[in-house]
Protein backbone atom coordinates (compact mmCIF):
# COMPACT_ATOMS: atom_id res chain seq x y z
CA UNK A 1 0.00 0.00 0.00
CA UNK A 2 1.28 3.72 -0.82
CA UNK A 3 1.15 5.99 1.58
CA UNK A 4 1.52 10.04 0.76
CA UNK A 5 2.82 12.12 3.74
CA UNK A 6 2.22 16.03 2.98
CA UNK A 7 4.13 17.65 5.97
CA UNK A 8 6.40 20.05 6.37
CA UNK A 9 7.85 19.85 9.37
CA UNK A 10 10.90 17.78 8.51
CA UNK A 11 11.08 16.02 11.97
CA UNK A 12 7.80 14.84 12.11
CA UNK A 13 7.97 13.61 8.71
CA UNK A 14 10.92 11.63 9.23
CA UNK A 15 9.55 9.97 11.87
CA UNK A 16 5.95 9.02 10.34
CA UNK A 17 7.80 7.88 7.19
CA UNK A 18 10.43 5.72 9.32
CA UNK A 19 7.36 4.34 11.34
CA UNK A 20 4.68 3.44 8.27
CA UNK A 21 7.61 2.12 6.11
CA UNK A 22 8.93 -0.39 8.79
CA UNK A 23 5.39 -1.38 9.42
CA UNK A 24 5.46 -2.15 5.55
CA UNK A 25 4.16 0.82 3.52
CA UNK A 26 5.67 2.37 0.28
CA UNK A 27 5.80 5.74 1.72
CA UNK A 28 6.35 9.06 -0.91
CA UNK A 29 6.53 12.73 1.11
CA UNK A 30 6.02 16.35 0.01
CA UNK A 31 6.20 20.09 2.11
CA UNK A 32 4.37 21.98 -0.24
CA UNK A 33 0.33 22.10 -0.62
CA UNK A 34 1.09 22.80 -4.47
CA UNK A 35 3.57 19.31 -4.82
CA UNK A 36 0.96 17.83 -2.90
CA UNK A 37 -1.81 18.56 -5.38
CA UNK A 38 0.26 17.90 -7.97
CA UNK A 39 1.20 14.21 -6.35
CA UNK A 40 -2.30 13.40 -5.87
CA UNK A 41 -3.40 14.57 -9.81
CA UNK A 42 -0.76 12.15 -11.04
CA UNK A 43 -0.38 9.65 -8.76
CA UNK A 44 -2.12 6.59 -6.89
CA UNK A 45 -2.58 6.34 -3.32
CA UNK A 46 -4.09 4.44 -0.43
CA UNK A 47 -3.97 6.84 2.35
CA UNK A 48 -3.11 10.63 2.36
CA UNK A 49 -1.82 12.11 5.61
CA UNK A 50 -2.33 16.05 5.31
CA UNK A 51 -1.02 18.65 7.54
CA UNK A 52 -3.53 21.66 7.47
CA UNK A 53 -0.78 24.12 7.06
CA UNK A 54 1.60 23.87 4.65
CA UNK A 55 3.32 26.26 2.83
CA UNK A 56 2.18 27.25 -0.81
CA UNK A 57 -1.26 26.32 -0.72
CA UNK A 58 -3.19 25.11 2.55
CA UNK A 59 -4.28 21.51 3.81
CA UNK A 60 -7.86 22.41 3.51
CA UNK A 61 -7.29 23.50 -0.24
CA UNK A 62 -5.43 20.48 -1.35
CA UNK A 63 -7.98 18.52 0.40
CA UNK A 64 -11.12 20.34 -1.73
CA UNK A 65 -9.22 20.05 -5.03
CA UNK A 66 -9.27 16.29 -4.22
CA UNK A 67 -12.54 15.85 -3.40
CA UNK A 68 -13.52 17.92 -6.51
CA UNK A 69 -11.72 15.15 -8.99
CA UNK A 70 -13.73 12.87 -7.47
CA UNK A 71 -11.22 10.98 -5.68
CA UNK A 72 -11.97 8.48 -2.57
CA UNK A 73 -8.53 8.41 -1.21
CA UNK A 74 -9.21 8.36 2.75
CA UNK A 75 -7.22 11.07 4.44
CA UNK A 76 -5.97 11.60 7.48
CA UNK A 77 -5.98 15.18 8.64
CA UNK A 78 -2.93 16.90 11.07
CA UNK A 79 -2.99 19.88 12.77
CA UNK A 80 -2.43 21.94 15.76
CA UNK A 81 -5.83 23.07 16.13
CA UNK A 82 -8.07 21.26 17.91
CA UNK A 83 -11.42 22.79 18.33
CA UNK A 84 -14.84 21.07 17.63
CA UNK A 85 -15.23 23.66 14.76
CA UNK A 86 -11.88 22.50 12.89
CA UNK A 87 -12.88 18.73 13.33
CA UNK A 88 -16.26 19.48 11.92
CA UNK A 89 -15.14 21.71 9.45
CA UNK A 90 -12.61 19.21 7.67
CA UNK A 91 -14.90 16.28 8.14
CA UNK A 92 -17.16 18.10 6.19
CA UNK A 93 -15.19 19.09 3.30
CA UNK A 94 -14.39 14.68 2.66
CA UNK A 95 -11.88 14.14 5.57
CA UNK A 96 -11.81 10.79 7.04
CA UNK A 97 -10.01 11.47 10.13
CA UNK A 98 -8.67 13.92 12.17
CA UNK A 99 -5.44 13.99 14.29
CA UNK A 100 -4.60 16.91 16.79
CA UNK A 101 -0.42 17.73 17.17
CA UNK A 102 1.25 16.13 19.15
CA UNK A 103 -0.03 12.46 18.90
CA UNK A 104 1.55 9.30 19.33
CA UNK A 105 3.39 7.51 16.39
CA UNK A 106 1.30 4.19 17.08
CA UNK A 107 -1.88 6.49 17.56
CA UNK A 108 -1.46 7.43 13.84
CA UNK A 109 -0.72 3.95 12.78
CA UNK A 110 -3.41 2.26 13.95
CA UNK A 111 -5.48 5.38 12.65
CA UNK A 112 -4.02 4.70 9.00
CA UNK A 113 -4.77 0.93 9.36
CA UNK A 114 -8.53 1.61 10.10
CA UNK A 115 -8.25 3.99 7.19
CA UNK A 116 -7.01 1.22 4.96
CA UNK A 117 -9.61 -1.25 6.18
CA UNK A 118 -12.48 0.76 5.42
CA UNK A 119 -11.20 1.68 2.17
CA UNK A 120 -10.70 -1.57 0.79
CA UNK A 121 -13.60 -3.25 2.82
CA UNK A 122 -15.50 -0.59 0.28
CA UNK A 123 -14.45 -1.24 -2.89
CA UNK A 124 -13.65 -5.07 -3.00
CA UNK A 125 -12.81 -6.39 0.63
CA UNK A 126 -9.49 -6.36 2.34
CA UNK A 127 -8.63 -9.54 1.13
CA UNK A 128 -7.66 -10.21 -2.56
CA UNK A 129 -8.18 -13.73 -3.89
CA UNK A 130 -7.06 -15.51 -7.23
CA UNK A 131 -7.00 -18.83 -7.59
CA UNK A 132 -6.29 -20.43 -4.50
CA UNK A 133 -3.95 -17.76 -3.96
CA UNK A 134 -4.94 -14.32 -1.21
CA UNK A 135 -3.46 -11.31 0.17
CA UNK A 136 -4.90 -10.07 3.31
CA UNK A 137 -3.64 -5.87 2.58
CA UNK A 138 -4.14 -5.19 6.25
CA UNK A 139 -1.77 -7.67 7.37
CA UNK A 140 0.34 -8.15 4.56
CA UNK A 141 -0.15 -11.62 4.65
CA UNK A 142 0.22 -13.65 1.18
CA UNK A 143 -0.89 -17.49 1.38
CA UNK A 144 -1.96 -20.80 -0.90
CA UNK A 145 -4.84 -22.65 0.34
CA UNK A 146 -4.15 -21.26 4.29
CA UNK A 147 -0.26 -21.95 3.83
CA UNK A 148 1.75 -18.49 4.76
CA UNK A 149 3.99 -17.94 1.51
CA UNK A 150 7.53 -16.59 2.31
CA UNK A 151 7.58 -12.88 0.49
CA UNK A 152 9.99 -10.32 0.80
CA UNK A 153 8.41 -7.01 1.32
CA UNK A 154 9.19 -6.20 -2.94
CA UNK A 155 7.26 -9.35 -3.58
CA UNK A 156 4.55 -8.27 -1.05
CA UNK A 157 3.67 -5.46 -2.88
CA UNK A 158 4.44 -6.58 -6.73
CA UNK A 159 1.83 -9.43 -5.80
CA UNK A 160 -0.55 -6.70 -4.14
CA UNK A 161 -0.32 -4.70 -7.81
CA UNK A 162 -1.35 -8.25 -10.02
CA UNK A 163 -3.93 -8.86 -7.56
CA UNK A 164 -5.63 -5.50 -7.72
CA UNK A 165 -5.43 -6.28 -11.54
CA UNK A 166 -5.87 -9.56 -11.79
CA UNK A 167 -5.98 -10.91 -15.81
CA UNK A 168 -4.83 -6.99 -17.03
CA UNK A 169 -1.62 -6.24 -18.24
CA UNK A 170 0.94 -4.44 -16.10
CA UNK A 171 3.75 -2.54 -17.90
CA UNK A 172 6.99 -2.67 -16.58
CA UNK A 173 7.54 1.21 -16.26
CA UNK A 174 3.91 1.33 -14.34
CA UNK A 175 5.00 -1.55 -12.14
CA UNK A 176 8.64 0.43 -11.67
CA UNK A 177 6.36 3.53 -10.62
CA UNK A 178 4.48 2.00 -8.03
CA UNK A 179 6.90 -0.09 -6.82
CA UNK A 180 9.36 3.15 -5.96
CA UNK A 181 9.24 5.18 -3.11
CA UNK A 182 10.17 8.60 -4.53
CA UNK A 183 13.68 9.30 -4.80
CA UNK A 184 14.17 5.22 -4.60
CA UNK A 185 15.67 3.49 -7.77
CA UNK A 186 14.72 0.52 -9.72
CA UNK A 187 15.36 -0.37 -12.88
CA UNK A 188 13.26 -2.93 -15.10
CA UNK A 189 15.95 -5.15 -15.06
CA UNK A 190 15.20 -5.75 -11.45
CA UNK A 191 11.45 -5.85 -11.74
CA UNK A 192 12.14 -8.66 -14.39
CA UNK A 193 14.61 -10.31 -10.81
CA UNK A 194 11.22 -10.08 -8.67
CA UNK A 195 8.83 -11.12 -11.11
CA UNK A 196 10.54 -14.35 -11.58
CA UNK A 197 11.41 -14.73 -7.82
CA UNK A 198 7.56 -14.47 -7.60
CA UNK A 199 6.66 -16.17 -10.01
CA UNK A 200 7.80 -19.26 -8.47
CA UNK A 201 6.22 -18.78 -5.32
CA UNK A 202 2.78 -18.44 -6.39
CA UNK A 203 2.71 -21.14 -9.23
CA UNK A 204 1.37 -24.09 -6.93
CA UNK A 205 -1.41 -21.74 -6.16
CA UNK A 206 -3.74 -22.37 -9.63
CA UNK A 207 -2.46 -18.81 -10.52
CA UNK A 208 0.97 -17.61 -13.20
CA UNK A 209 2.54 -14.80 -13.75
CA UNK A 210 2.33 -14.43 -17.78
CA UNK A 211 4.93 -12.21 -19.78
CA UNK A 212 3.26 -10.10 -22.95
CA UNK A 213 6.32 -9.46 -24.68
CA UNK A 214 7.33 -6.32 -25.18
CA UNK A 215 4.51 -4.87 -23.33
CA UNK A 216 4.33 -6.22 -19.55
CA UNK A 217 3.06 -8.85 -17.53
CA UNK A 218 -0.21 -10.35 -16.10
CA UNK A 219 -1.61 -12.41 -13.18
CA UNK A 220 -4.08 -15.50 -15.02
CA UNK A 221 -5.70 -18.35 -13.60
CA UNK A 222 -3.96 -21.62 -14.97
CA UNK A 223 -5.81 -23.21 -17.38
CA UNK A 224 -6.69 -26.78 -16.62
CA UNK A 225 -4.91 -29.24 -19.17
């Protein structure tokens, strides 16, 4: 799952991305309300943890422009006001939660893991299934037929983007992009390393990993002989 922090205080960003990236997330981070907005037109996220006042253009601004594309990314609102009036005021405008400063790092964690439960309970359950393979996205728990599969945290998450697509072709450069954590690096010879580690892992589970030449890969049931 991606994360987006928009934050500006440097300290407190470095320690919500430290915390949500060892509990597993692909975590990106802006400072501005304008890189924000532009991160959120462009990109794809699970969760959005907004500070109300960043520089450039406010919280509440970024957090309208959202709403007004029509996009159901939960967020998670910070900020150092905490008055019945603020909390109302950003739950109306399509916040999902609401954090005063200071807080507790496992506060907001457990906060973000609600968020990602409801979200996904929405749209298709938390729990992705193909074949006899599933991926619980609140745990981060891949298994065949009950049996806990042994994924690296790459392989976590490339099997989290096949099973959101299940039988659609993934490019390489769109897997690349949601793979990275911005400023990370990985290069399409590596994705081609992880698909293949994966690959093996999941065959006994009525599922493969297909290569469309030239064009990307896709997660398909096997065909019975």
């Amino acid at each position: 799952m991606r994360i987006l922090i928009a934050e500006d205080d440097a300290s407190l960003a470095d320690g919500l991305t430290y915390s949500l990236r060892d509990a597993g997330y692909s975590v990106d981070r802006v400072t501005t309300g304008i890189e924000a907005d532009a991160a959120l037109s462009t990109g794809e996220f699970d969760v959005l943890i907004l500070d109300l006042g960043l520089p450039k253009m406010s919280g509440l601004e970024v957090l309208k422009r959202l709403r007004s594309r029509g996009s159901p990314v939960p967020v998670l609102i910070l900020t150092a006001a905490d008055g019945v009036d603020d909390r109302v005021r950003v739950l109306d405008m399509g916040a999902d939660d609401y954090l005063a400063k200071p807080f507790a790092l496992a506060e907001l964690a457990a906060r973000v893991r609600a968020l990602t439960r409801r979200g996904h309970s929405a749209a298709a359950g938390a729990t992705l299934r193909h074949g006899d393979l599933s991926y619980d996205q609140v745990g981060k728990v891949a298994a065949i037929k009950g049996q806990m599969l042994d994924l690296s945290a790459r392989e976590l998450a490339l099997l989290e983007i096949f099973l959101q697509r299940p039988g659609r072709m993934v490019s390489k450069e769109r897997i690349v992009d949601l793979l990275c954590q911005w400023g990370d690096e990985l290069s399409t010879n590596a994705v081609e390393v992880y698909i293949h580690r994966l690959r093996r892992k999941v065959e006994s589970g009525g599922v493969e990993i297909t290569t469309v030449r030239g064009l990307g890969y896709c997660l398909q049931k096997v065909r019975a002989a």
